[in-house]
Every structure is written in structure tokens, then in C-alpha cells.
N, C-alpha and C. Protein backbone atom coordinates (compact mmCIF):
# COMPACT_ATOMS: atom_id res chain seq x y z
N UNK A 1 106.02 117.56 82.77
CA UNK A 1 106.34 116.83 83.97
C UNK A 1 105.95 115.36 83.76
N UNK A 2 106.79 114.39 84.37
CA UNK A 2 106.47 112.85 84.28
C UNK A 2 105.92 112.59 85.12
N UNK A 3 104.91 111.32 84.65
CA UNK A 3 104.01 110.95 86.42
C UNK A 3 104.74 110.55 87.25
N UNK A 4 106.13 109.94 87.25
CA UNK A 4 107.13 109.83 88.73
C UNK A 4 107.05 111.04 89.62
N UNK A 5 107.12 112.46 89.03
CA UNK A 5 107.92 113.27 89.53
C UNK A 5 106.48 114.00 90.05
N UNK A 6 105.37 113.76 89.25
CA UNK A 6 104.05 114.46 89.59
C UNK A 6 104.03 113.29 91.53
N UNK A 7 103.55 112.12 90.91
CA UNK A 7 103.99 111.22 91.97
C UNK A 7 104.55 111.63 93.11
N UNK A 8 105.93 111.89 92.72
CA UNK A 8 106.31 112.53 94.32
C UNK A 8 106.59 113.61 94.76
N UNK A 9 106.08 114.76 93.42
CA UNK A 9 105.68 115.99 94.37
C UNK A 9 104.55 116.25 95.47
N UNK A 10 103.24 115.20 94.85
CA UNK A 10 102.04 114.65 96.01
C UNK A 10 102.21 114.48 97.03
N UNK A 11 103.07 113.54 97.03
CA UNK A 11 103.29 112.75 98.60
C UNK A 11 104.27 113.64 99.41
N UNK A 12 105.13 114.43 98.81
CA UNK A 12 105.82 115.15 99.46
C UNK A 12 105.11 115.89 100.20
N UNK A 13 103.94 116.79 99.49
CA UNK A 13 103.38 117.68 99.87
C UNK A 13 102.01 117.41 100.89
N UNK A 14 102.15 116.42 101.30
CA UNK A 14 101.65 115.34 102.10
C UNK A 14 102.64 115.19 103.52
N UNK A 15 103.36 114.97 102.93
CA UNK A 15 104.68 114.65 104.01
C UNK A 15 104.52 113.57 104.40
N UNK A 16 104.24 112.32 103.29
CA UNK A 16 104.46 111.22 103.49
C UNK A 16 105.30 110.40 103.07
N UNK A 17 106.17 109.42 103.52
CA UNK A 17 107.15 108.80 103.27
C UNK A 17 106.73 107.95 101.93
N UNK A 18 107.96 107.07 101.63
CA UNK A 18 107.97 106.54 100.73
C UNK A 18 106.78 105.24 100.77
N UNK A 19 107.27 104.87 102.41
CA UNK A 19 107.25 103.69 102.77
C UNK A 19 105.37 103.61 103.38
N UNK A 20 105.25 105.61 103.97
CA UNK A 20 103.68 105.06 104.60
C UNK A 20 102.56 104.98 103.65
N UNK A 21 103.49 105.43 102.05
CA UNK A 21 102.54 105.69 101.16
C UNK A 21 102.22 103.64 100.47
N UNK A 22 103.57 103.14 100.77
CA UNK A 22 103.52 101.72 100.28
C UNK A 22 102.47 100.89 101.04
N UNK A 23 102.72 101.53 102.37
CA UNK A 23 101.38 100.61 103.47
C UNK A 23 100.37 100.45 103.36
N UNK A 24 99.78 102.17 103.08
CA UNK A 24 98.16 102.00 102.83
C UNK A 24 98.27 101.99 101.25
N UNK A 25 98.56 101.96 100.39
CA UNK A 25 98.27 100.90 98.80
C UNK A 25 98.31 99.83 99.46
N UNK A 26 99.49 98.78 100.38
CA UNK A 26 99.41 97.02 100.27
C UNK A 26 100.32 97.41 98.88
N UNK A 27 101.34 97.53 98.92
CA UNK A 27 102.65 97.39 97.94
C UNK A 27 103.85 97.41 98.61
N UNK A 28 104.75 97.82 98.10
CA UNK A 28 106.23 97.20 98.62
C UNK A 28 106.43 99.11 98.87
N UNK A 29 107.33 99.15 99.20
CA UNK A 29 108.52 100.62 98.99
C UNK A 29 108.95 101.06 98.27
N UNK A 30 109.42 100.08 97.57
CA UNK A 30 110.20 99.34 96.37
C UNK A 30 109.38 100.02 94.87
N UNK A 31 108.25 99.58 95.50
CA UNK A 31 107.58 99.71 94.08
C UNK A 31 106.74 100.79 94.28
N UNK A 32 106.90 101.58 94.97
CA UNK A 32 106.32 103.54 95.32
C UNK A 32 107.65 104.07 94.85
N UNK A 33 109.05 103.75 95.05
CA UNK A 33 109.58 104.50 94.48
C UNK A 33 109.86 104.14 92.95
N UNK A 34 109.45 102.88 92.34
CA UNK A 34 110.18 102.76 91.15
C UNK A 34 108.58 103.38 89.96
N UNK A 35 107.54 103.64 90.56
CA UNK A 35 106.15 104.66 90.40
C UNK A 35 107.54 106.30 90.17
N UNK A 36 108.07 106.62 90.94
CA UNK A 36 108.29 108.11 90.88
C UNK A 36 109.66 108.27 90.68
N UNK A 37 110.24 107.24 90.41
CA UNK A 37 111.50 107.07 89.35
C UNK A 37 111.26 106.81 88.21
N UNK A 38 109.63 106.32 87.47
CA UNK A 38 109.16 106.20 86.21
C UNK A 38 110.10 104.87 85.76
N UNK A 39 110.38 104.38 86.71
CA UNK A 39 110.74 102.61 86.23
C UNK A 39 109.61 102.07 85.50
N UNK A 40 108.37 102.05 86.61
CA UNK A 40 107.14 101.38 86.18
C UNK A 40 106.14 102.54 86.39
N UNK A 41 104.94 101.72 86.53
CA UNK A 41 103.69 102.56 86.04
C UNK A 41 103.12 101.85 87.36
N UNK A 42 101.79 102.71 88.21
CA UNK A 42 101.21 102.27 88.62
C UNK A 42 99.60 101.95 87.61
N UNK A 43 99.27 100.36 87.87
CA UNK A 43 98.29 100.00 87.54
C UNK A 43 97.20 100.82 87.72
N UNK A 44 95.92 100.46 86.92
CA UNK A 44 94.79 101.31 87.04
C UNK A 44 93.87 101.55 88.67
N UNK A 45 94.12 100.48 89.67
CA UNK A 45 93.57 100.46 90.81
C UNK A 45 94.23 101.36 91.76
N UNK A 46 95.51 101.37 91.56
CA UNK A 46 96.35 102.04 92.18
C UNK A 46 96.23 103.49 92.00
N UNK A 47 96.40 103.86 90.34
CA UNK A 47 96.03 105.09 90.44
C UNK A 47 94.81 105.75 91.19
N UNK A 48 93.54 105.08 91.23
CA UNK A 48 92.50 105.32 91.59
C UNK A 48 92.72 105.36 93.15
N UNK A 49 93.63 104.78 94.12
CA UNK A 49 93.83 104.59 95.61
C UNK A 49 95.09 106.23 95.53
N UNK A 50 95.89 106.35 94.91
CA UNK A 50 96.57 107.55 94.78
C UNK A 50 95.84 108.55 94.05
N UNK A 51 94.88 108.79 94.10
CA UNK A 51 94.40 109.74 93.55
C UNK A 51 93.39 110.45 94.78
N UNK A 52 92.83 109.36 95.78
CA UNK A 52 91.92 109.95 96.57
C UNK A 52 92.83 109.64 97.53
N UNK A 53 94.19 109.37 98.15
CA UNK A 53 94.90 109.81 98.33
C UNK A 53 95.53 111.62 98.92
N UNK A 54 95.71 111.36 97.42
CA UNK A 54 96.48 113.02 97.66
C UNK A 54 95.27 113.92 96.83
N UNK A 55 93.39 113.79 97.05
CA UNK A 55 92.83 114.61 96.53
C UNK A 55 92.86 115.33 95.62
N UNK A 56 93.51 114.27 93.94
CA UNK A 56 93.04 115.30 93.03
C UNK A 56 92.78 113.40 91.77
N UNK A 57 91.73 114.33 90.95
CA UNK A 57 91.23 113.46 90.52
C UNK A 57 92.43 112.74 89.09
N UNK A 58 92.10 110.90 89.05
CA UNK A 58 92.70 110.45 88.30
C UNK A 58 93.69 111.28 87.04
N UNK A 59 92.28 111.88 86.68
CA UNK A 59 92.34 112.29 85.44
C UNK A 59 93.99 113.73 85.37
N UNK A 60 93.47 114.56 86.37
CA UNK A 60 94.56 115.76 86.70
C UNK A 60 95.58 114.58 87.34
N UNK A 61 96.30 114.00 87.65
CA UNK A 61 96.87 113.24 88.30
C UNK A 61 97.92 112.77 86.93
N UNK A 62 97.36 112.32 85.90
CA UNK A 62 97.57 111.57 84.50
C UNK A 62 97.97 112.99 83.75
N UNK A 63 97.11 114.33 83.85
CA UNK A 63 97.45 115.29 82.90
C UNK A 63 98.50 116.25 83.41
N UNK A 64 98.98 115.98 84.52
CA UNK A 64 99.75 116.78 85.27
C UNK A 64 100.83 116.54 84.66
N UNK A 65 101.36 114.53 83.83
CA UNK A 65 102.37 114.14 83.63
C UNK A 65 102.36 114.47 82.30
N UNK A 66 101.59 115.08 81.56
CA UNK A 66 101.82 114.73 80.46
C UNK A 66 102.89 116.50 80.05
């Protein structure tokens, strides 16, 4: 699995939008979905704010994608 798709199986399972997940990071929409389209990467701070987030640690978060 790729971290896009790990990405937005989380938030799904959350039942959070694209957009409420962009709010509380302070990022765009834009750039939550291009995270789980595997355009880009979220930076290291980010991961760490999506990780306590959707309660699972960095690390499972990173190995989920691999």
C-alpha cells in the first residue's frame, strides 16, 4: 500500500473531509489531496500532526505504505 492511499483510508475512517483535515494541519485542500494522490509527500511535521491525528504512531503510519 502507498502512503496516499494509507493517507486516505485514515481520514476516511475518521469521516473526515478532505478539506477539515486541511484546516486543522493550516494547509490548503489542495495539498491533503495531492498527500493521498502521492503527488507529494507530507513533510516531517505534518506527518507527526497526522499521526496523532488519526492515532497511530508515525512510524506504523510510514510502514503501512511500504
Amino acid at each position: 500500500m502507498e502512503l496516499g492511499k494509507n493517507l486516505e483510508e485514515e481520514r476516511e475512517s475518521y469521516h473526515f473531509t478532505q478539506k477539515e483535515v486541511a484546516d486543522i494541519l493550516h494547509v490548503s485542500r489542495q495539498t491533503v489531496s495531492n498527500w493521498e494522490r502521492d503527488v507529494s509527500y507530507p513533510d516531517l511535521e505534518s506527518l507527526v500532526y497526522l499521526s496523532d491525528l488519526y492515532h497511530i504512531s508515525v512510524d506504523q503510519l510510514l510502514n503501512h505504505a511500504m
